[in-house]
C-alpha atoms as a PDB file:
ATOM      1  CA  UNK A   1      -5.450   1.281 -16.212  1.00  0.00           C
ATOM      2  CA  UNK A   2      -5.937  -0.893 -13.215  1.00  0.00           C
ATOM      3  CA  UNK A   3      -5.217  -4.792 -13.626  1.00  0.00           C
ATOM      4  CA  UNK A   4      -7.610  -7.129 -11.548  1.00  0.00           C
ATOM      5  CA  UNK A   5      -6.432 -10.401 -10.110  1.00  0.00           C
ATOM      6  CA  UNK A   6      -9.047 -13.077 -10.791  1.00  0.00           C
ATOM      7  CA  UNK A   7      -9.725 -13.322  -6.688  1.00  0.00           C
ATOM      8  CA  UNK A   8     -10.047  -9.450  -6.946  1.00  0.00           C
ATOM      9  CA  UNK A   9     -12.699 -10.286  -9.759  1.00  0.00           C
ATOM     10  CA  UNK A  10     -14.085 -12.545  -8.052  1.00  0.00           C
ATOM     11  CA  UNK A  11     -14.929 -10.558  -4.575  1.00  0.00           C
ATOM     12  CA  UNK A  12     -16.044  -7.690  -6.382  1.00  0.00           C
ATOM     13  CA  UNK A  13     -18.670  -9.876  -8.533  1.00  0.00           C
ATOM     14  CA  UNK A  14     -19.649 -11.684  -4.973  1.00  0.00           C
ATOM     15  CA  UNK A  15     -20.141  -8.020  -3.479  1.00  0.00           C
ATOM     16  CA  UNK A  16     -22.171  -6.462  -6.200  1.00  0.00           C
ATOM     17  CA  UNK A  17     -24.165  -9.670  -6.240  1.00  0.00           C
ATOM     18  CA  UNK A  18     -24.644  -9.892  -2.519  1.00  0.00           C
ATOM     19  CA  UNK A  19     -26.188  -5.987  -2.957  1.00  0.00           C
ATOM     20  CA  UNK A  20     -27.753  -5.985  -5.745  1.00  0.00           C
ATOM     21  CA  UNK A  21     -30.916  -5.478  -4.572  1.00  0.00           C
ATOM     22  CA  UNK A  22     -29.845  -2.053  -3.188  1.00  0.00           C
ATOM     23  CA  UNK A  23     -28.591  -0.671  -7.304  1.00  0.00           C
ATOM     24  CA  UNK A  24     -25.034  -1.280  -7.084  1.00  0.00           C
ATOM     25  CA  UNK A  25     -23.612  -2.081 -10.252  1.00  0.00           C
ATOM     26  CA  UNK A  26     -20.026  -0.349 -10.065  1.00  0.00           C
ATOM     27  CA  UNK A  27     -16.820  -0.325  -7.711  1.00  0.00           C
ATOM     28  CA  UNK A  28     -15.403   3.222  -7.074  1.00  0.00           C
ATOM     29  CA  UNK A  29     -11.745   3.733  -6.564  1.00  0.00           C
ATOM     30  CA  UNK A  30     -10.033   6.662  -5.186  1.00  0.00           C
ATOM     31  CA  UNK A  31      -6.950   7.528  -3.661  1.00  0.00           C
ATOM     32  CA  UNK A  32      -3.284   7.695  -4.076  1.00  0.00           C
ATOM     33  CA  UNK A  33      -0.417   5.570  -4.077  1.00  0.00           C
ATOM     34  CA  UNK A  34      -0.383   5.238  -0.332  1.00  0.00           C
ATOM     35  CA  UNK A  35      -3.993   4.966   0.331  1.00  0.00           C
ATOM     36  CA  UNK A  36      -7.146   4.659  -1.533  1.00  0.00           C
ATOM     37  CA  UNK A  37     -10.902   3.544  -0.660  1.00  0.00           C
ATOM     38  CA  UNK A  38     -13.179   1.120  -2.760  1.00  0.00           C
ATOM     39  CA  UNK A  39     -17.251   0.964  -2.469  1.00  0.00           C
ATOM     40  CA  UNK A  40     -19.956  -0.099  -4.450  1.00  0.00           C
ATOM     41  CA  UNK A  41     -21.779   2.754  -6.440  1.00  0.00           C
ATOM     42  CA  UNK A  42     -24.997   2.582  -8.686  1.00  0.00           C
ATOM     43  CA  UNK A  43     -24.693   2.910 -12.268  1.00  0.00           C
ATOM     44  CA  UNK A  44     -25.919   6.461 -12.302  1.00  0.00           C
ATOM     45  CA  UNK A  45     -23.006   7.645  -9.724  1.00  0.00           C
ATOM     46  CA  UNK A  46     -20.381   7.823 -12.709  1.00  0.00           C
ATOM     47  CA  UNK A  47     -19.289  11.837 -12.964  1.00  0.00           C
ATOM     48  CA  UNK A  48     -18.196  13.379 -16.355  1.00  0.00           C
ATOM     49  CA  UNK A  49     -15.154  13.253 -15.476  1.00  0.00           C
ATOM     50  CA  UNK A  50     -14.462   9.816 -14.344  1.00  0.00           C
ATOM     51  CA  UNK A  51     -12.017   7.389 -15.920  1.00  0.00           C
ATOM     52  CA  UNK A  52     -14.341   3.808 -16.754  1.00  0.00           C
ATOM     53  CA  UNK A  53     -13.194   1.012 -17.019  1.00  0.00           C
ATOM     54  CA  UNK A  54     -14.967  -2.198 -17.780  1.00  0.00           C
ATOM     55  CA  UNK A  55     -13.795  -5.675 -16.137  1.00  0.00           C
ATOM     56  CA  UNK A  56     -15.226  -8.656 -16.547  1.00  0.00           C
ATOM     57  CA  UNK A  57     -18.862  -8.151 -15.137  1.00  0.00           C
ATOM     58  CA  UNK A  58     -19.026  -4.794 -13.157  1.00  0.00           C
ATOM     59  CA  UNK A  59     -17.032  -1.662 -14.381  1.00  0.00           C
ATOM     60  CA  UNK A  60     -14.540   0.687 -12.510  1.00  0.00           C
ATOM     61  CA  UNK A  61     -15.006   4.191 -12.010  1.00  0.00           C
ATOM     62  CA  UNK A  62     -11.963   6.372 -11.430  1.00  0.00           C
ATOM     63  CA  UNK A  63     -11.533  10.153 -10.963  1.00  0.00           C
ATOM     64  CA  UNK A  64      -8.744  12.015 -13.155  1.00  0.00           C
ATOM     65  CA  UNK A  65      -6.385  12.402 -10.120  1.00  0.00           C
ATOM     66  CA  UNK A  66      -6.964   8.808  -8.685  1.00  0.00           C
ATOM     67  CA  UNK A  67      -6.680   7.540 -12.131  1.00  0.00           C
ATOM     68  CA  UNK A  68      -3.272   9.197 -12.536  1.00  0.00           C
ATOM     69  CA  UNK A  69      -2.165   7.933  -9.036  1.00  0.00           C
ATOM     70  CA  UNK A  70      -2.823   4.540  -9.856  1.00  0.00           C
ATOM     71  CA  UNK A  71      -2.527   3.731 -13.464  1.00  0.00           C
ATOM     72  CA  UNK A  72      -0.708   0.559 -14.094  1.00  0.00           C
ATOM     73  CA  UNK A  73      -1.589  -0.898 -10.206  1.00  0.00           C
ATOM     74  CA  UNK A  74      -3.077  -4.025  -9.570  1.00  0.00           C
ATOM     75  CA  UNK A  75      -6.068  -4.685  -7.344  1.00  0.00           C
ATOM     76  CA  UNK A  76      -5.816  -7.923  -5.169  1.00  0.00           C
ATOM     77  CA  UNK A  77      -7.393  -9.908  -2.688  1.00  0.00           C
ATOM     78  CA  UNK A  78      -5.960 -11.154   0.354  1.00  0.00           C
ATOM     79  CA  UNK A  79      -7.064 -12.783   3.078  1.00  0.00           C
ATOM     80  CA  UNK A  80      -5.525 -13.216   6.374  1.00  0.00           C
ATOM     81  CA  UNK A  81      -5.234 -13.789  10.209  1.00  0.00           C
ATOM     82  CA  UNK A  82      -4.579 -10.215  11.114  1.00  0.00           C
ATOM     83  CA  UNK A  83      -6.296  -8.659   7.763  1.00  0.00           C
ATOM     84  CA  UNK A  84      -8.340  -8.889   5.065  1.00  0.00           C
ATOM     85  CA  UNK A  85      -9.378  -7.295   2.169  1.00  0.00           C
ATOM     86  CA  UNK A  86      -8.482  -5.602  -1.203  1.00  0.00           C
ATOM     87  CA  UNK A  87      -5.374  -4.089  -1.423  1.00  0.00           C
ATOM     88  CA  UNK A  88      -3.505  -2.024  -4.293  1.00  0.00           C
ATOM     89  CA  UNK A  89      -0.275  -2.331  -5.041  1.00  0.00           C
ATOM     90  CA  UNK A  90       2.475  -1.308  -7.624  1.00  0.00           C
ATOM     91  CA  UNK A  91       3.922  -4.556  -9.307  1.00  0.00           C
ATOM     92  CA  UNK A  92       7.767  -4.585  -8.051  1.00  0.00           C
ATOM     93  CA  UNK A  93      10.134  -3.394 -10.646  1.00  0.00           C
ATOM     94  CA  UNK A  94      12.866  -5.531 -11.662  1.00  0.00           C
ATOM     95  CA  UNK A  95      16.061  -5.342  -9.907  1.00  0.00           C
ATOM     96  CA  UNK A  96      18.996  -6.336 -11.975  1.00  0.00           C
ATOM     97  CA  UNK A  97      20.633  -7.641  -8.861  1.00  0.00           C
ATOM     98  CA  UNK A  98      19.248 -11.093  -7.478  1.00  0.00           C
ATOM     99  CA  UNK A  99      19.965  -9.810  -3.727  1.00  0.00           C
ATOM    100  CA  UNK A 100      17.657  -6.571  -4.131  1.00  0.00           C
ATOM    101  CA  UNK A 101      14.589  -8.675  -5.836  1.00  0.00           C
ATOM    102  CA  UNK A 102      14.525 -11.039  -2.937  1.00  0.00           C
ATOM    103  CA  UNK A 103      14.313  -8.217  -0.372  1.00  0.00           C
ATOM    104  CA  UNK A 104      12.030  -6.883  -3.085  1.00  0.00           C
ATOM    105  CA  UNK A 105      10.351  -9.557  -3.016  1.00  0.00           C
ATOM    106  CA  UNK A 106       9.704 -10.163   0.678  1.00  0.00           C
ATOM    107  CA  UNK A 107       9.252  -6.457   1.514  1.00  0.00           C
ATOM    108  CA  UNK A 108       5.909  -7.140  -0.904  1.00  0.00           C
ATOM    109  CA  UNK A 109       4.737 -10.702   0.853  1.00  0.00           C
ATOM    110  CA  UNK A 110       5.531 -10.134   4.110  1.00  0.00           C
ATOM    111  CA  UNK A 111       5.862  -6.139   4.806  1.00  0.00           C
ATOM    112  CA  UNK A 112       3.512  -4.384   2.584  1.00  0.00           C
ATOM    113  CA  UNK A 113       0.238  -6.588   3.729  1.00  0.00           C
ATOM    114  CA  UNK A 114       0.631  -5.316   6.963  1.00  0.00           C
ATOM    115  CA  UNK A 115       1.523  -1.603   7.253  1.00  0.00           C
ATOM    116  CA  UNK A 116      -0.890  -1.293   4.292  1.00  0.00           C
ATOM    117  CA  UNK A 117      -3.424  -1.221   7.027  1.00  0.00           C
ATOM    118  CA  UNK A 118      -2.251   1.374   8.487  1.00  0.00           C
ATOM    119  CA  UNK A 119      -2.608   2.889   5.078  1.00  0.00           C
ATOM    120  CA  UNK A 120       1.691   2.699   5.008  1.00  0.00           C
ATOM    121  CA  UNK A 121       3.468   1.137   2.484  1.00  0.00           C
ATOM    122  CA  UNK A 122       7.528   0.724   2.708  1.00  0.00           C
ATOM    123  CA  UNK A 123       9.448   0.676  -0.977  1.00  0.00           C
ATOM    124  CA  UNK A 124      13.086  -0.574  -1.516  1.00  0.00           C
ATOM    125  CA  UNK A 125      15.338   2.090  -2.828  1.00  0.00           C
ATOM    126  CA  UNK A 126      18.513  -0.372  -3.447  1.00  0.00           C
ATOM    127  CA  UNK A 127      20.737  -2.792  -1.169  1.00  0.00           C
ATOM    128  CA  UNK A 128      24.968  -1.713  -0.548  1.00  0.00           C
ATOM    129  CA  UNK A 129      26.931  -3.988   0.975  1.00  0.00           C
ATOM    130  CA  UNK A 130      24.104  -6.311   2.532  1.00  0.00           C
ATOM    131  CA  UNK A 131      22.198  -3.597   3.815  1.00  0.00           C
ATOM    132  CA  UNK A 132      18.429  -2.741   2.717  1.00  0.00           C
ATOM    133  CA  UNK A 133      17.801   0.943   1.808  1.00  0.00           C
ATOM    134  CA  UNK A 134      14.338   1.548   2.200  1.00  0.00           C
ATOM    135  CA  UNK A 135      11.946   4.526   2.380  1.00  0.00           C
ATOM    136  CA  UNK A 136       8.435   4.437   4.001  1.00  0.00           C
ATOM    137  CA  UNK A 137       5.192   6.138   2.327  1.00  0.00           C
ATOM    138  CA  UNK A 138       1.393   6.873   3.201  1.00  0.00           C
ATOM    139  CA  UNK A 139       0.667   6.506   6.853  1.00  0.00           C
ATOM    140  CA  UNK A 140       4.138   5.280   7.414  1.00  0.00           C
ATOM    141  CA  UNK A 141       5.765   8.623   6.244  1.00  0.00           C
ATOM    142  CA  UNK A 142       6.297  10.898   9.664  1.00  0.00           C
ATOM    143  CA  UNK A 143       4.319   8.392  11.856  1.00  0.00           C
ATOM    144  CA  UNK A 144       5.979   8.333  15.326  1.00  0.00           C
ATOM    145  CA  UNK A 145       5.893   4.743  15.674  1.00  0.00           C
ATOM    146  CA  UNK A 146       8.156   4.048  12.297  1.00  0.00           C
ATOM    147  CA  UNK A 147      11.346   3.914  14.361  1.00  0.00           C
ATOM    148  CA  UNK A 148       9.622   0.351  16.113  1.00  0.00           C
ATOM    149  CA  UNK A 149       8.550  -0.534  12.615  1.00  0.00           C
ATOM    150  CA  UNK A 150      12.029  -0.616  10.912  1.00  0.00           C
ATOM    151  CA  UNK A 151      13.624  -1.894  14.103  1.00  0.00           C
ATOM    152  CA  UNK A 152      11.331  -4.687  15.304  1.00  0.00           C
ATOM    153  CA  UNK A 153       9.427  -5.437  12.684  1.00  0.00           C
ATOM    154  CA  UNK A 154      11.155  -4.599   8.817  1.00  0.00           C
ATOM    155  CA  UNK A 155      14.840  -5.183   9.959  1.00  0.00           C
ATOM    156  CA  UNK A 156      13.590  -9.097  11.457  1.00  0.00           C
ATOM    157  CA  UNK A 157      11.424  -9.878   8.767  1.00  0.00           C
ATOM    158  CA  UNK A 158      14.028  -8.557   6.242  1.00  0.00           C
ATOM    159  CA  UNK A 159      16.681 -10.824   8.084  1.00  0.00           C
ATOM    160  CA  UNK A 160      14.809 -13.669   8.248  1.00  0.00           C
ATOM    161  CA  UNK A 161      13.623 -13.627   4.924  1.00  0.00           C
ATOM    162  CA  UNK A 162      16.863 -12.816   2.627  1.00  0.00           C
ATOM    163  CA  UNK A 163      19.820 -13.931   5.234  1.00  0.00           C
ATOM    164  CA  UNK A 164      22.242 -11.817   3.184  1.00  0.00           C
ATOM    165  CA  UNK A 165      20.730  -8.744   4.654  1.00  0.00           C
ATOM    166  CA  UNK A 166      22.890  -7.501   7.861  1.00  0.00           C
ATOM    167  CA  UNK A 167      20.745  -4.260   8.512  1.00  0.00           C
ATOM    168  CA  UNK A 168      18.308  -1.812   7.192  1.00  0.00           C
ATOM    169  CA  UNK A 169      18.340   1.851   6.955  1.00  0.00           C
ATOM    170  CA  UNK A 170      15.228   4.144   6.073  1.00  0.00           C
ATOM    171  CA  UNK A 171      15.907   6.733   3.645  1.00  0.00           C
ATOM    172  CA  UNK A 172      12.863   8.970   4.507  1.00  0.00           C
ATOM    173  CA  UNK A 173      12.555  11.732   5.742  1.00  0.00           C
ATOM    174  CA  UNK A 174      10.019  12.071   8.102  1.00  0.00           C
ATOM    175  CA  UNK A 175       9.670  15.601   9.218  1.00  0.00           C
ATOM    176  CA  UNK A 176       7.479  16.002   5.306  1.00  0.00           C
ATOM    177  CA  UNK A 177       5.097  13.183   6.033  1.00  0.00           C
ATOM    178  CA  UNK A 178       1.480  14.919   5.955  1.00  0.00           C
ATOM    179  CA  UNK A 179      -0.786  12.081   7.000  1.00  0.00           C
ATOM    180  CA  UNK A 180       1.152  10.010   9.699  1.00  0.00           C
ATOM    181  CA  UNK A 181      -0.768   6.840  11.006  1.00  0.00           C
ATOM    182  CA  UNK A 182       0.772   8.069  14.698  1.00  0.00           C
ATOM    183  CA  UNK A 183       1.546  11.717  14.883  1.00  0.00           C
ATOM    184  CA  UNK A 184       5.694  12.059  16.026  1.00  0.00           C
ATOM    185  CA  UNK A 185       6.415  14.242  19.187  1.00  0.00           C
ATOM    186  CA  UNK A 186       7.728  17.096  18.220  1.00  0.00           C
ATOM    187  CA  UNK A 187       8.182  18.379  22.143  1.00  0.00           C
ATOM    188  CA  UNK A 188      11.788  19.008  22.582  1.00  0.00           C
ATOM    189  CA  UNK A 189      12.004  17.199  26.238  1.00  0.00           C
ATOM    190  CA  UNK A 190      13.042  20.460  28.819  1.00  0.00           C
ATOM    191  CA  UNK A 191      16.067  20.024  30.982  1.00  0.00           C
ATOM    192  CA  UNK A 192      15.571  19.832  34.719  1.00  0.00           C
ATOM    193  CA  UNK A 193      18.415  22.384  34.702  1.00  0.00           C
ATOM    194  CA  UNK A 194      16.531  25.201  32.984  1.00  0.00           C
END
């Protein structure tokens, strides 16, 4: 089951409102943990096999694998300079260790926002001796420009944010991502001596 924030609630209400006039009555969600779409659908669109589920005012409709993918995910609102819009996300677990739920912590304000629209998303695996552990997912997974993401933009943001953290090391490996945002170069560069 999805949870809703109330701005979340609030948007979807102002949407369905705003196109009303068109039959829209319902939001459809489908995806994965790395990437999903939302739109307004009629009433009538729901399939046999969809997973409903009625919020305050509109209802959701889900299909089996989507619903799988993101049971227990919460569907907020954000709105930004560089991005706006809804956004799904997976609450943060709870690190026993202070350290790891303040990287946690700003991996989800200040990290996840932004290579979510890129359909990425970037998960903590555990901090050793001040150094973040992460592993990248979705469009972030094999994309050739994650290398300038960890370096200029994660490992700054990281060190800013939770001044305990000396460096960051990804965990992933990227030669199994299947849906890069940027495809990597796999051309092995030729010597000028062959």
């Amino acid at each position: 089951m999805l949870k809703f924030t109330d701005i979340a609630t609030e948007r979807v209400l102002r949407f369905l409102d705003a196109q009303s006039s068109q039959g829209m009555r319902a939001l459809r969600i489908a995806g994965n943990r790395a990437e999903q779409r939302l739109w307004l659908v009629k009433a009538e669109d729901e399939r046999p096999d969809d997973r409903v589920q009625t919020e305050a005012g509109f209802t959701v409709f889900l299909d089996p694998a989507t619903a799988g993918q993101l049971d227990g995910a919460v569907v907020d609102f954000v709105e930004g300079v560089m991005q706006s819009g809804f956004r799904i996300y997976h609450p943060s677990p709870s690190w026993d260790d202070p350290l790891a739920q303040r990287v946690q912590d700003a991996i989800d304000k200040h990290i996840n926002p932004g290579v979510a629209g890129h359909g990425g998303t970037v998960t903590l695996e555990g901090v050793e001796d001040g150094v973040a552990i992460i592993r990248f997912g979705g469009g972030c997974h094999g994309c050739g420009a994650a290398d300038l993401t960890l370096k200029q933009g994660i490992d700054r943001i990281l060190k800013e944010q939770v001044p305990e953290i000396r460096g960051v090391v990804d965990a992933t490996d990227h030669a199994t991502g299947e849906n890069p945002y940027y495809e990597r170069d796999t051309r092995r560069a030729e010597s000028p001596l062959t």
